[in-house]
Protein backbone atom coordinates (compact mmCIF):
# COMPACT_ATOMS: atom_id res chain seq x y z
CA UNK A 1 29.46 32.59 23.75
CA UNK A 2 28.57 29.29 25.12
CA UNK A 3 31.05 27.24 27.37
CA UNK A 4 30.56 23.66 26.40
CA UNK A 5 30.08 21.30 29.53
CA UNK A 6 33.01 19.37 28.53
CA UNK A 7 35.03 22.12 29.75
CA UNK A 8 33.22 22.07 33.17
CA UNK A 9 33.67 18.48 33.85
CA UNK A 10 37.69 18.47 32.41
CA UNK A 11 38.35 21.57 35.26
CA UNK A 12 36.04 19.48 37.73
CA UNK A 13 37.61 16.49 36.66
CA UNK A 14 41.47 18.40 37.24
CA UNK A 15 40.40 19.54 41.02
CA UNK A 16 39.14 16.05 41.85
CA UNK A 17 42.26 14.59 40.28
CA UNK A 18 44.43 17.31 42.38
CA UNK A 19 42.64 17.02 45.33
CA UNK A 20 42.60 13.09 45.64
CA UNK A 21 46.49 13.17 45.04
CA UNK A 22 46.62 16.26 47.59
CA UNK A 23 44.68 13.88 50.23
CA UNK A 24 46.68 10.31 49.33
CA UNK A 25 50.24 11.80 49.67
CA UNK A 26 49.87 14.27 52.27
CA UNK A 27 49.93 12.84 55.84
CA UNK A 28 49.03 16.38 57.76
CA UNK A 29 45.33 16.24 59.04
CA UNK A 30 44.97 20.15 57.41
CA UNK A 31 46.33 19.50 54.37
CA UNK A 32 44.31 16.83 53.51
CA UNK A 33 41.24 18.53 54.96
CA UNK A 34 41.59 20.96 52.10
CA UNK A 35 42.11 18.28 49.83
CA UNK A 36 39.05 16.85 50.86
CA UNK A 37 37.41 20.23 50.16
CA UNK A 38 38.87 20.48 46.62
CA UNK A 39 36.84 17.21 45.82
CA UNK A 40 33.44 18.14 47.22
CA UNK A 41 34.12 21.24 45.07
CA UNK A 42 35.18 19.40 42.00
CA UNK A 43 31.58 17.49 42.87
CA UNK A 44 30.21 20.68 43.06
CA UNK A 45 31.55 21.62 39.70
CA UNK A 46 29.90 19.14 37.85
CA UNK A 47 26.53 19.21 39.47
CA UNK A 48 26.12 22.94 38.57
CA UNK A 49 27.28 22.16 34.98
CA UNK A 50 25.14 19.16 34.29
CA UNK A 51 22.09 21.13 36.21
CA UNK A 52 22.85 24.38 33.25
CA UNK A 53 23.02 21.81 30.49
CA UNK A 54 20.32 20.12 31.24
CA UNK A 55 18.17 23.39 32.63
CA UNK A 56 16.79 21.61 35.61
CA UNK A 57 17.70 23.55 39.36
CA UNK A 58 17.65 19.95 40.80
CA UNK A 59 21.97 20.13 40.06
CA UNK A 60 21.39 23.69 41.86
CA UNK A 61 19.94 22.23 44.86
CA UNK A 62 22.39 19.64 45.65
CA UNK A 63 24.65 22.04 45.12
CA UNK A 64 23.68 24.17 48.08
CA UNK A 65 23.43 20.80 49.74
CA UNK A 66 26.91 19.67 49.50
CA UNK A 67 28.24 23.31 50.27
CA UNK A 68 26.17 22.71 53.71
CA UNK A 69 27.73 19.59 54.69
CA UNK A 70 30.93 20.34 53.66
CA UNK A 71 31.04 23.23 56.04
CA UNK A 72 30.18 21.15 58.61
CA UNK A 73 32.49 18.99 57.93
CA UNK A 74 34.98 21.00 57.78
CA UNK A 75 33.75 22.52 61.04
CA UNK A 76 33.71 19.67 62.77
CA UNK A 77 36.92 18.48 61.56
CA UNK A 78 39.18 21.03 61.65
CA UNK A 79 37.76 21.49 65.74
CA UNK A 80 39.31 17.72 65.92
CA UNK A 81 42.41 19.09 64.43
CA UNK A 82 43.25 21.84 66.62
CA UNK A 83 42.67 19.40 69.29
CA UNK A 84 44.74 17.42 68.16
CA UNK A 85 47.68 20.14 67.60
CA UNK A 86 47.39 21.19 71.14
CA UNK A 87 48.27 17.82 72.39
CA UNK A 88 51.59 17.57 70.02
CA UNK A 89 52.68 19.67 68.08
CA UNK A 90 54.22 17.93 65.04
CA UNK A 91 50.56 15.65 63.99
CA UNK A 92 51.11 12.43 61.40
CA UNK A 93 47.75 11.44 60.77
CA UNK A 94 49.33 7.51 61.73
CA UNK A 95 49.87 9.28 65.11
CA UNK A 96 45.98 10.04 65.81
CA UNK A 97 45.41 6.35 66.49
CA UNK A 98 48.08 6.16 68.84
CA UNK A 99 46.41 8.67 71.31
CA UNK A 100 43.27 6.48 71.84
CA UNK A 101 44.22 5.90 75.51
């Protein structure tokens, strides 16, 4: 039985839909850090459905590339974060700019 790639892009099309909600509304730097990550994925989603419809491992390949810089990305991020946290520990993402000085 063969999943049509309509079905692919309406459940990448959901997490993108989730996750930029998850990232607009939500003003804690970890929450929207995994909102973030539910995009890339959605992104992710997509490429690897297109890539089996189409039967090309190009879709494959930037696949593996977005998992790579999402992890460093997240990484990177979430090392700001805790910094962040250990400074204050109730963060607003309007409160990062504030501690510039």
């Amino acid at each position: 039985m063969q999943i049509p790639v309509g079905d692919y892009l309406a459940v990448s099309a959901a997490l993108f839909i989730t996750g930029a909600v998850g990232f607009l509304l939500r003003r804690n730097p970890i929450t929207m850090l995994m909102a973030i990550e539910l995009m890339w994925n959605a992104g992710n989603i997509a490429f690897a459905a297109f890539a089996r419809s189409f039967v090309d491992m190009s879709g494959q390949i930037f696949v593996f590339i977005v998992i790579t810089v999402a992890a460093a990305e997240a990484a990177i991020a979430l090392a700001i974060v805790v910094m962040v946290f250990r400074r204050r520990p109730h963060v607003d993402v309007d409160d990062i700019s504030i501690m510039r000085g």
